[in-house]
PDB file of N, CA and C in Angstrom:
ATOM      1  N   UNK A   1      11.464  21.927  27.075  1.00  0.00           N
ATOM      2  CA  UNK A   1      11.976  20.920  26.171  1.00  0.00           C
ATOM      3  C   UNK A   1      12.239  19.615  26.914  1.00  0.00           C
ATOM      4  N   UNK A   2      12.735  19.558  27.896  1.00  0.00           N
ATOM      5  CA  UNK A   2      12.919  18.731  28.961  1.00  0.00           C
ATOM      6  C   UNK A   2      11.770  18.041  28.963  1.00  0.00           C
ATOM      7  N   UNK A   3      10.546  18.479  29.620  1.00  0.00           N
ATOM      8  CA  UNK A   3       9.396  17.889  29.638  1.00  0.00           C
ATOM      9  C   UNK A   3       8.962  16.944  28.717  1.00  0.00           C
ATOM     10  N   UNK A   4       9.188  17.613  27.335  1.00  0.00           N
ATOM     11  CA  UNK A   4       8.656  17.032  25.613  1.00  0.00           C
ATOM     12  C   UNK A   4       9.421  15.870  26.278  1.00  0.00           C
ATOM     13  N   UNK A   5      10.614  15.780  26.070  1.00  0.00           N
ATOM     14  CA  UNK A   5      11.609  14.554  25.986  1.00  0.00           C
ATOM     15  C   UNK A   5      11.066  13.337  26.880  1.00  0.00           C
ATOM     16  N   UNK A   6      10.920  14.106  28.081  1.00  0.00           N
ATOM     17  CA  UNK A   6      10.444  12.921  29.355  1.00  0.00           C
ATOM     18  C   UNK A   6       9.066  12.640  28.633  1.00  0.00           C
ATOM     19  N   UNK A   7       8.279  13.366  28.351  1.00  0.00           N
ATOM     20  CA  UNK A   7       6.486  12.624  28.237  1.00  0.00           C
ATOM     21  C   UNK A   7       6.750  11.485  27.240  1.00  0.00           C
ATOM     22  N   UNK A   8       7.706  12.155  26.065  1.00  0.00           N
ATOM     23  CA  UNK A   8       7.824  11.192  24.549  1.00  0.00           C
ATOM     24  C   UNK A   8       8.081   9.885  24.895  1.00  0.00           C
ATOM     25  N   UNK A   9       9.296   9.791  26.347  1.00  0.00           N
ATOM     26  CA  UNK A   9      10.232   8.698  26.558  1.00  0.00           C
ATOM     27  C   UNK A   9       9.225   7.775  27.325  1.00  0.00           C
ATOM     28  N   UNK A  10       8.197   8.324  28.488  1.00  0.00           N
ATOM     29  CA  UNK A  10       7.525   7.621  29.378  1.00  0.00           C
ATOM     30  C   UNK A  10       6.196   7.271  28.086  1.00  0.00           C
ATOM     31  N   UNK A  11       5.586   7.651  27.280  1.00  0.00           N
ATOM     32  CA  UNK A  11       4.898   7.522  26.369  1.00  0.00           C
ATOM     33  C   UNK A  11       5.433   6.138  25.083  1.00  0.00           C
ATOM     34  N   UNK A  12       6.143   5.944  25.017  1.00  0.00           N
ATOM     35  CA  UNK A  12       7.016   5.009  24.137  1.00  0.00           C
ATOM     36  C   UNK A  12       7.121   4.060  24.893  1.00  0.00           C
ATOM     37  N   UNK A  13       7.496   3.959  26.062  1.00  0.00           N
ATOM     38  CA  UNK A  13       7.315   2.706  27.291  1.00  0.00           C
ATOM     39  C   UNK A  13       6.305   2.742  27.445  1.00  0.00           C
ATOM     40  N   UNK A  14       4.786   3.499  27.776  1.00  0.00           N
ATOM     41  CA  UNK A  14       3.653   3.067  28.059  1.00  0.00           C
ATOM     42  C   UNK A  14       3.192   2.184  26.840  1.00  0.00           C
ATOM     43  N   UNK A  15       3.572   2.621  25.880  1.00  0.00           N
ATOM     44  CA  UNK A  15       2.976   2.128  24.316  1.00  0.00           C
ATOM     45  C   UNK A  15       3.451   0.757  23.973  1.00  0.00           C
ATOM     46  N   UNK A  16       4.401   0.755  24.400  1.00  0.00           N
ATOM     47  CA  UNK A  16       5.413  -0.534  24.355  1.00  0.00           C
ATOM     48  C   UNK A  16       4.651  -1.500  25.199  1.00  0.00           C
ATOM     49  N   UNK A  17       4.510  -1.331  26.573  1.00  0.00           N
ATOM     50  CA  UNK A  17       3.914  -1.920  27.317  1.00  0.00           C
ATOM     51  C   UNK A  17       2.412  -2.225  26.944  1.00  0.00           C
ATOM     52  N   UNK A  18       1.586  -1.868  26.371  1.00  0.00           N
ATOM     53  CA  UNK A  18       0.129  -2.054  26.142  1.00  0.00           C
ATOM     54  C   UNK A  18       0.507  -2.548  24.924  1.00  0.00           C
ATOM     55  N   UNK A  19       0.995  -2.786  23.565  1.00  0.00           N
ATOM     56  CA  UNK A  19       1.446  -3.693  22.701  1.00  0.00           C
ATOM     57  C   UNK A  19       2.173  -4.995  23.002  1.00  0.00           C
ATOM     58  N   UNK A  20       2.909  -5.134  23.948  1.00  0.00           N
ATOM     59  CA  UNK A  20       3.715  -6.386  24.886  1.00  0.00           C
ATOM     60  C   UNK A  20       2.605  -6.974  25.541  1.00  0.00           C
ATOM     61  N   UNK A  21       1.699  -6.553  25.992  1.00  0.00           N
ATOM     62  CA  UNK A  21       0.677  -7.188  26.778  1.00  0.00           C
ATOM     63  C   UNK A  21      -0.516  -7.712  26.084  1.00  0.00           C
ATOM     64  N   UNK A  22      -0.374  -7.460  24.954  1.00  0.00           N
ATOM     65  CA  UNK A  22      -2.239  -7.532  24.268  1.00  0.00           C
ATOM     66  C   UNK A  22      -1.763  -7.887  23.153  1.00  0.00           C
ATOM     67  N   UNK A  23      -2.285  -9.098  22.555  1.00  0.00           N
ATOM     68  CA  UNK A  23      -2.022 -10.145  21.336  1.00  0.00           C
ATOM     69  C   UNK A  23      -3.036  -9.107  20.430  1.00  0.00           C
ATOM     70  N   UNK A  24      -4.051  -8.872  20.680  1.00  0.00           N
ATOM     71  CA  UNK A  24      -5.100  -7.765  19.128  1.00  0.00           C
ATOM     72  C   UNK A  24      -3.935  -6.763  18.851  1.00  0.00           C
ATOM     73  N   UNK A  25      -3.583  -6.294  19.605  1.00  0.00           N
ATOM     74  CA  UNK A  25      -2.536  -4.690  19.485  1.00  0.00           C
ATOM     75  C   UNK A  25      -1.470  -4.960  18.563  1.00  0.00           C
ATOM     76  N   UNK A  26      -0.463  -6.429  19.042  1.00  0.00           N
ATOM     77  CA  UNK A  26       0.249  -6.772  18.278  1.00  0.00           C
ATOM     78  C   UNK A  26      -0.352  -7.061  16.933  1.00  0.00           C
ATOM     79  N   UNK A  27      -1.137  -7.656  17.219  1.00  0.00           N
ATOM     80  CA  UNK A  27      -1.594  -8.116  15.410  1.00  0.00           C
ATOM     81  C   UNK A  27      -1.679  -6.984  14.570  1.00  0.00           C
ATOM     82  N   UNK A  28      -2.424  -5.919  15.352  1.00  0.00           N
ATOM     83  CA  UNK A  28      -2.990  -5.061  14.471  1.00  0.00           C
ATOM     84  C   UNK A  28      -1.448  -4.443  14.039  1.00  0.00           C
ATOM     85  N   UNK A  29      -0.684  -3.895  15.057  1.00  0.00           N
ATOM     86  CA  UNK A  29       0.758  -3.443  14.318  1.00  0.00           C
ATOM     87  C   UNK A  29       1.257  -4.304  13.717  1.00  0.00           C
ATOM     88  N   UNK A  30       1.287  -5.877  13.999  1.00  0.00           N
ATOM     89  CA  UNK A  30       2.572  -5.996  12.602  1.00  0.00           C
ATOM     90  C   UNK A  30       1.286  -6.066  11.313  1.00  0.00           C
ATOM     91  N   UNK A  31       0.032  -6.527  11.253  1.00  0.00           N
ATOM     92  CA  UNK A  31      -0.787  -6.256  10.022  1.00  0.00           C
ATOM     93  C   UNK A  31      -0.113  -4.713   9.458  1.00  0.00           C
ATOM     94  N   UNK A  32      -0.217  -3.596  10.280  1.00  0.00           N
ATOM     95  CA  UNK A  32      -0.537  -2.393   9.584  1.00  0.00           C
ATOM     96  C   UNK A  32       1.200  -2.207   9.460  1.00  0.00           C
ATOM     97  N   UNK A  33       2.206  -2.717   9.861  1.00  0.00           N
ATOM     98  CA  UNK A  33       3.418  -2.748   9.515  1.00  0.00           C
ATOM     99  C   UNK A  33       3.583  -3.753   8.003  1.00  0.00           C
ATOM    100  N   UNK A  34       3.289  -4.769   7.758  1.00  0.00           N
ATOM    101  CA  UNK A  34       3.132  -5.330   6.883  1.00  0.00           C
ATOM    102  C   UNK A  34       2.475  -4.553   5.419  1.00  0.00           C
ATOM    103  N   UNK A  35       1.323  -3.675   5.850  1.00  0.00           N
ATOM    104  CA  UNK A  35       0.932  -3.240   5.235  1.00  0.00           C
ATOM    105  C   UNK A  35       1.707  -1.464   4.520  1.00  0.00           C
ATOM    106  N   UNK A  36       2.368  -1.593   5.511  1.00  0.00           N
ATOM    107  CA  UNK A  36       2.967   0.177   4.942  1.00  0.00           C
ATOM    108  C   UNK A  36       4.570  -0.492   4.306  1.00  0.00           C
ATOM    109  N   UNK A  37       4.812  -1.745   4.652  1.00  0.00           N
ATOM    110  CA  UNK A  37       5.688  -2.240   3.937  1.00  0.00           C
ATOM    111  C   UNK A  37       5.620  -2.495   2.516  1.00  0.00           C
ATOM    112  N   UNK A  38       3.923  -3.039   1.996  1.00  0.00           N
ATOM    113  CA  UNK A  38       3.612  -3.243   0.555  1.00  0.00           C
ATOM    114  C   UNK A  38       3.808  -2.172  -0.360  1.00  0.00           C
ATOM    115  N   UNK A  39       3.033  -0.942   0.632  1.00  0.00           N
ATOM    116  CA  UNK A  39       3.229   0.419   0.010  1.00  0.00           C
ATOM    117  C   UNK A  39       4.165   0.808  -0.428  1.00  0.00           C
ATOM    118  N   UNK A  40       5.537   1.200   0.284  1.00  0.00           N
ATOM    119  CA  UNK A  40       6.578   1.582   0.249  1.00  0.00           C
ATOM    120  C   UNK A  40       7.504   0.509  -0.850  1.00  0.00           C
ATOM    121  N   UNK A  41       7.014  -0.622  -0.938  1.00  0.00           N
ATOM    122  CA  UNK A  41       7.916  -2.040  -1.881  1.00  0.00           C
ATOM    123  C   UNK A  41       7.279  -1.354  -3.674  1.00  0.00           C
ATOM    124  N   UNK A  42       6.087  -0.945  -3.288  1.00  0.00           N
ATOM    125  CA  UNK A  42       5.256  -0.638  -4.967  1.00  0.00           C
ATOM    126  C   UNK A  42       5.531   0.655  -5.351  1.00  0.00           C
ATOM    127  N   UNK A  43       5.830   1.652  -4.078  1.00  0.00           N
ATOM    128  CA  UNK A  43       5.987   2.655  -4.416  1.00  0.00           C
ATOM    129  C   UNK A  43       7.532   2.762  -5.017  1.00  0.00           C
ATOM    130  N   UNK A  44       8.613   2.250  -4.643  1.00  0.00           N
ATOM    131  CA  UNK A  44       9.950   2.435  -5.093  1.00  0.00           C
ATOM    132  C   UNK A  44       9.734   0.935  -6.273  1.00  0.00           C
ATOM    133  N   UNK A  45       9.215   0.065  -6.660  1.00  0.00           N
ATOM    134  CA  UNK A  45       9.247  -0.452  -7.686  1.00  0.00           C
ATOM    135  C   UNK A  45       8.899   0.509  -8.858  1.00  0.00           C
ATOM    136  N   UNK A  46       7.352   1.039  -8.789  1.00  0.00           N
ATOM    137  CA  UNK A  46       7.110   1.986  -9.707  1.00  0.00           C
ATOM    138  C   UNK A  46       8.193   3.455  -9.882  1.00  0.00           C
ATOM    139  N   UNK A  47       8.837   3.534  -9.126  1.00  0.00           N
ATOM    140  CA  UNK A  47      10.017   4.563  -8.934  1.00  0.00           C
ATOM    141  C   UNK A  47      10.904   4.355  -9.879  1.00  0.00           C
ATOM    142  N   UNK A  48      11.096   2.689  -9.774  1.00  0.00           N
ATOM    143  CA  UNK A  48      12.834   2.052 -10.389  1.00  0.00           C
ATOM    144  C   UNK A  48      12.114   1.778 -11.611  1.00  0.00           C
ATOM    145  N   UNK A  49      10.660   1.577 -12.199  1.00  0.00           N
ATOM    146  CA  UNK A  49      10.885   1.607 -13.468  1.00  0.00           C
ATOM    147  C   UNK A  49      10.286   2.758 -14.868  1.00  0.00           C
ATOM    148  N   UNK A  50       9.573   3.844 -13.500  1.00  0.00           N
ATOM    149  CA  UNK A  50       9.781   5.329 -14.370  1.00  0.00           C
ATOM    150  C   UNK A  50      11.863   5.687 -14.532  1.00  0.00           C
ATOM    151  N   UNK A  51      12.533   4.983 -13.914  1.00  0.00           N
ATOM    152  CA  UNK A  51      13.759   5.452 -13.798  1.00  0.00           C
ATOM    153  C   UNK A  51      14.290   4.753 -14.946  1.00  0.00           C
ATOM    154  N   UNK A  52      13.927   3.753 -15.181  1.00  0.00           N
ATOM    155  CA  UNK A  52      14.685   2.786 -16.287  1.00  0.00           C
ATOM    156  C   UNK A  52      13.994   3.554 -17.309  1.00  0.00           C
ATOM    157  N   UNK A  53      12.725   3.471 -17.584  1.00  0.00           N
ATOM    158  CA  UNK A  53      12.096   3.527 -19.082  1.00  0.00           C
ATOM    159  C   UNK A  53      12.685   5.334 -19.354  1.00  0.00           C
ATOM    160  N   UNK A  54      13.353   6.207 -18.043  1.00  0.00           N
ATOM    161  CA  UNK A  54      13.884   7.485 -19.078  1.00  0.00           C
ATOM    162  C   UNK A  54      14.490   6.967 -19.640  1.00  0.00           C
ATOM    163  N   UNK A  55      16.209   6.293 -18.663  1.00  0.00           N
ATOM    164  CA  UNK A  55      17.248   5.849 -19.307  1.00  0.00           C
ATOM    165  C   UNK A  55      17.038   5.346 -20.611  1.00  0.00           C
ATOM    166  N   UNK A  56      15.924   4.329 -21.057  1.00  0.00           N
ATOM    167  CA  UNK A  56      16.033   4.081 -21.979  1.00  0.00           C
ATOM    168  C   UNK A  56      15.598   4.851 -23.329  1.00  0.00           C
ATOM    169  N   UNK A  57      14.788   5.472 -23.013  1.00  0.00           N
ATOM    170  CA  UNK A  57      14.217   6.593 -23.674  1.00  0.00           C
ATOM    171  C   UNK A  57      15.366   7.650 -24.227  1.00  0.00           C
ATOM    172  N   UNK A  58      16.319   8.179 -23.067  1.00  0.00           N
ATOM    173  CA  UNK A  58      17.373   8.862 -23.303  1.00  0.00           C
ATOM    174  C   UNK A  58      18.383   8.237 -24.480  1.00  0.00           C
ATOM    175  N   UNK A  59      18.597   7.018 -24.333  1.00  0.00           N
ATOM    176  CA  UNK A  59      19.411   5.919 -25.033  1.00  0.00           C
ATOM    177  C   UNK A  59      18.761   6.384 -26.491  1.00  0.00           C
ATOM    178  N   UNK A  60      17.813   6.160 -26.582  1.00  0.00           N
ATOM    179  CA  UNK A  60      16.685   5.938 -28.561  1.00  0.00           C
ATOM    180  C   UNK A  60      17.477   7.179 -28.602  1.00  0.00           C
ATOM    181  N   UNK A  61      17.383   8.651 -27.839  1.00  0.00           N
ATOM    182  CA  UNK A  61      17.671   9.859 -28.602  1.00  0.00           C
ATOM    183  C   UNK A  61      18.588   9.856 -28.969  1.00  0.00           C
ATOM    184  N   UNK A  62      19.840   9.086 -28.016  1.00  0.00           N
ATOM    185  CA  UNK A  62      21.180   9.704 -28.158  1.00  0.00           C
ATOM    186  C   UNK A  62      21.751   8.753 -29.455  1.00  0.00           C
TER     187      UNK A  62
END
């Protein structure tokens, strides 16, 4: 377990380091950060308004 921990930790600094150094790398992460951000913004919009239209739905019955 020890090991896992150390490779993960020296692996996260290597990764860090080859993204800190290289302008394509960065781009490409904040693009594909940008991009899992849209996802996640449409996915809980469409969330919040299957959530409203029960409520309201519930409302007509009651």
């Amino acid at each position: 377990m020890e090991k896992f921990i150390i490779g993960l930790a020296l692996g996260m600094a290597g990764g860090a380091l080859i993204v800190a150094n290289s302008k394509k790398t960065r781009a490409f992460v904040r693009m594909s950060q940008d991009e899992l951000k849209e996802k996640v913004d449409a996915y809980i919009d469409e969330k919040l308004e299957g959530f409203e239209t029960g409520k309201k739905q519930e409302k007509g019955k009651a």
